[in-house]
Protein backbone atom coordinates (compact mmCIF):
# COMPACT_ATOMS: atom_id res chain seq x y z
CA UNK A 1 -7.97 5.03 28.37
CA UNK A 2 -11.85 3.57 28.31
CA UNK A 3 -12.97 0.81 30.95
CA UNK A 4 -12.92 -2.65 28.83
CA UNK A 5 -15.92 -3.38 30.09
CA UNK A 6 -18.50 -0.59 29.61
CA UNK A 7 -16.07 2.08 27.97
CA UNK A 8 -16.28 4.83 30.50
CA UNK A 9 -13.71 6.96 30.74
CA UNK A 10 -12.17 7.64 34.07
CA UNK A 11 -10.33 6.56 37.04
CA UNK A 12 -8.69 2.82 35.87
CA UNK A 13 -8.18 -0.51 37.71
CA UNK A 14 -6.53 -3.62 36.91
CA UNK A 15 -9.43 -6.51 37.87
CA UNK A 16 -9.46 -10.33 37.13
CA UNK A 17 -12.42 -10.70 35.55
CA UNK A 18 -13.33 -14.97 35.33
CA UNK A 19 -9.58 -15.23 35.07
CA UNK A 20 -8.79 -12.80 32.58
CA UNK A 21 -6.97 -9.30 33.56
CA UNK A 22 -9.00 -6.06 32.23
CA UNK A 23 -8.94 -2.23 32.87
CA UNK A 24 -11.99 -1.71 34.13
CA UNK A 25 -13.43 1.89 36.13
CA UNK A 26 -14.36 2.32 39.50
CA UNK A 27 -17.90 1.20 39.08
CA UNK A 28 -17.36 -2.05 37.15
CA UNK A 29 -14.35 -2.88 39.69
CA UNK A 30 -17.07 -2.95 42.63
CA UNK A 31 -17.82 -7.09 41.26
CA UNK A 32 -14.58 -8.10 40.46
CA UNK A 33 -11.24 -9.03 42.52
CA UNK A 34 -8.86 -5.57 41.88
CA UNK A 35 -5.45 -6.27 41.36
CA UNK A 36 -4.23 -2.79 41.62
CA UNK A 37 -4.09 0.91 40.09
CA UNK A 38 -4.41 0.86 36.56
CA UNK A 39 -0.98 3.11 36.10
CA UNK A 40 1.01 1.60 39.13
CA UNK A 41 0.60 -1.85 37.11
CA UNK A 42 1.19 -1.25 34.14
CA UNK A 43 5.05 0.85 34.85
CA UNK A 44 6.08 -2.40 36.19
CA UNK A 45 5.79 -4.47 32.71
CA UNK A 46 6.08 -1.24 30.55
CA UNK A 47 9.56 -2.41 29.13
CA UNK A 48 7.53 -5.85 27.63
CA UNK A 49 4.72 -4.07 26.30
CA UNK A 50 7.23 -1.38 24.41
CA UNK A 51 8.55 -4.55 22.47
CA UNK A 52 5.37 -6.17 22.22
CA UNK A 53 3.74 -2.62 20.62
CA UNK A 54 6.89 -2.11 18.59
CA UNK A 55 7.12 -5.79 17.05
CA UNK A 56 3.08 -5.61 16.43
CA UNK A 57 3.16 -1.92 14.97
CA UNK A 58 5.84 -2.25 12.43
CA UNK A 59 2.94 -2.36 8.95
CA UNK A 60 3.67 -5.92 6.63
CA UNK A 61 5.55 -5.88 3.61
CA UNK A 62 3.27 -6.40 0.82
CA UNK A 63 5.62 -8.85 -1.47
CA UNK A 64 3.75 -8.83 -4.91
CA UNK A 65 2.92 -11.94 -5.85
CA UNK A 66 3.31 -13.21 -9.71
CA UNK A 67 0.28 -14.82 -11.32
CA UNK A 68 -0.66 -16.27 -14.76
CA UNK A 69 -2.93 -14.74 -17.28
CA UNK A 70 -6.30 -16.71 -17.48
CA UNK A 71 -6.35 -16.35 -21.44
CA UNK A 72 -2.73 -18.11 -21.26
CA UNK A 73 -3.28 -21.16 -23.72
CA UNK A 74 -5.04 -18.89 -26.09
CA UNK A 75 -2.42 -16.21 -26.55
CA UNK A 76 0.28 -19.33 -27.37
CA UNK A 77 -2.13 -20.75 -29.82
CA UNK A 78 -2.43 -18.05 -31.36
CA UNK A 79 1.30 -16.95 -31.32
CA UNK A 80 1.79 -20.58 -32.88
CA UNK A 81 -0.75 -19.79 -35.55
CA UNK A 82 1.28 -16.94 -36.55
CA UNK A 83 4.59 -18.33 -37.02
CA UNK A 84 2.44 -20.62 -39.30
CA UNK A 85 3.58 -23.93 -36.83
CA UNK A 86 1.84 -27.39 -36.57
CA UNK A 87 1.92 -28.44 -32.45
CA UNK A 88 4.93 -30.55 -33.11
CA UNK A 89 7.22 -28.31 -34.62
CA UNK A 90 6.02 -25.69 -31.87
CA UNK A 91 6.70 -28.17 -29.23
CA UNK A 92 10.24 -28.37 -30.43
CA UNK A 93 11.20 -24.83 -30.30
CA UNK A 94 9.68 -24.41 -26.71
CA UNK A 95 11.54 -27.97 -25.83
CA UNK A 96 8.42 -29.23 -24.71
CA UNK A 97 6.64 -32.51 -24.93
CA UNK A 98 3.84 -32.76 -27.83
CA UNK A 99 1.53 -33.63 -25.38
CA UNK A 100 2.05 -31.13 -22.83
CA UNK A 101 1.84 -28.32 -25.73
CA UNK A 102 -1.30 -29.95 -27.02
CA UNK A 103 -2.40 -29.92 -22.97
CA UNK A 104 -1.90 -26.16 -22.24
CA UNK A 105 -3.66 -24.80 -26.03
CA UNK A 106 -7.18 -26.80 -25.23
CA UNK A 107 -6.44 -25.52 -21.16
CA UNK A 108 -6.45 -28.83 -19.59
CA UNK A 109 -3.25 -28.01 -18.00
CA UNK A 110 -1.89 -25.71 -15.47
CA UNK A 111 1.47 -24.15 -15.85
CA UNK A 112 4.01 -22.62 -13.30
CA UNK A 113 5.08 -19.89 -13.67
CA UNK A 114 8.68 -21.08 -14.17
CA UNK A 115 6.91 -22.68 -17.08
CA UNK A 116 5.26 -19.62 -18.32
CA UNK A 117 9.10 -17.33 -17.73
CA UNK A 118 10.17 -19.52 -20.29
CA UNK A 119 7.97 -19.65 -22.83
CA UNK A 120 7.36 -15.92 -22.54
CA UNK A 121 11.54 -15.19 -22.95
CA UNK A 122 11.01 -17.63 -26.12
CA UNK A 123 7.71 -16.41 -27.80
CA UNK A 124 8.16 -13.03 -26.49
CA UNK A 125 4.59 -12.84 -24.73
CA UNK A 126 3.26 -11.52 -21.56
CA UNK A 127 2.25 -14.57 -19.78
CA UNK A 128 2.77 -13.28 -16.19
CA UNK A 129 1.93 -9.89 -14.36
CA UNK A 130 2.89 -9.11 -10.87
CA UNK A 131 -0.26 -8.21 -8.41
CA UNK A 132 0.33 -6.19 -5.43
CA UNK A 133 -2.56 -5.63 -2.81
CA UNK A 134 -2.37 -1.92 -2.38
CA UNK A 135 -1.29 -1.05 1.43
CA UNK A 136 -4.60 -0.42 4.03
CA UNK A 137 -3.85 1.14 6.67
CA UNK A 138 -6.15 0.79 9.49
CA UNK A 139 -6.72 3.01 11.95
CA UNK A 140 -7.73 1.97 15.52
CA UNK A 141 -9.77 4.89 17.00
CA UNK A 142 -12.39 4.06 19.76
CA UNK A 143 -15.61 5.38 18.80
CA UNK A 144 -19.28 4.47 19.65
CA UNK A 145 -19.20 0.52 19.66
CA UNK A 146 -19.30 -2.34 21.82
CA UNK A 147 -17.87 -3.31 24.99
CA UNK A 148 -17.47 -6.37 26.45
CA UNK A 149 -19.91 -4.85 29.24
CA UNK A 150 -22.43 -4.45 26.50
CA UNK A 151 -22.72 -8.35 26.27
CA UNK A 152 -22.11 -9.10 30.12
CA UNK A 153 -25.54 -9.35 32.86
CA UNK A 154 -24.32 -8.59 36.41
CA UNK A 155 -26.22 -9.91 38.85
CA UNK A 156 -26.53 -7.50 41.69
CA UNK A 157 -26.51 -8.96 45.05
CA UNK A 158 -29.18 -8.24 48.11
């Protein structure tokens, strides 16, 4: 384990650094109040960090999510042109109001997706696709970066 402070590797100590608890070495404990051994400490609430590590180590389920197709009103304009329809008779077959038709063809209106299911079961279209973010999995090695000791002035004392 690496001091939180200035990342040295080494002999660890639990400190309360301005009321925060930190592992911190030897050499950065020297300004702060120790609370103990770095491994004596942390036996004693090992059981609640297991379940805290477990719960936050278990990767999210990426649920893909449905979206419609930007080019929607144009592919059901043209699917009306080719069943050679006017907007009202259109309307009719999707059960739809005139208005709302004449709406989602000049894309002045946005439709749900419930909306979309049906008229793509009716006019046999693809009007939505299913977009899942592929998985990232992150891996947290410590290499060269910053500490918090990297931001922190101690003042040494006379």
């Amino acid at each position: 384990m690496l001091c939180e402070l200035c990342g040295k590797q080494g002999e660890l100590f639990k400190a309360k650094v301005e009321s925060t608890e930190l592992t911190v070495c030897k050499n950065c404990s020297k300004y702060r109040k120790v609370l103990g051994h770095a491994d004596s400490l942390s036996t004693k609430n090992s059981q609640k960090s297991k379940q805290v590590l477990q719960v936050s180590q278990q990767p999210a389920i990426n649920e893909p999510e449905e979206f419609i197709l930007s080019n929607y009103s144009e592919l059901i304009r043209k699917k009306r042109e080719q069943l050679k329809l006017n907007q009202e008779d259109f309307a009719k077959l999707l059960n739809e109001k005139l208005s709302i038709l004449h709406k989602i063809e000049t894309n002045s209106f946005e439709m749900s997706i419930e909306q979309a299911k049906k008229f793509e079961k009716i006019l046999h279209l693809k009007l939505v696709e299913l977009f899942k973010e592929p998985d990232m999995k992150i891996l947290h090695e410590k290499k060269e970066g910053f500490t918090l000791g990297d931001f922190i002035k101690v003042k040494k004392r006379n």
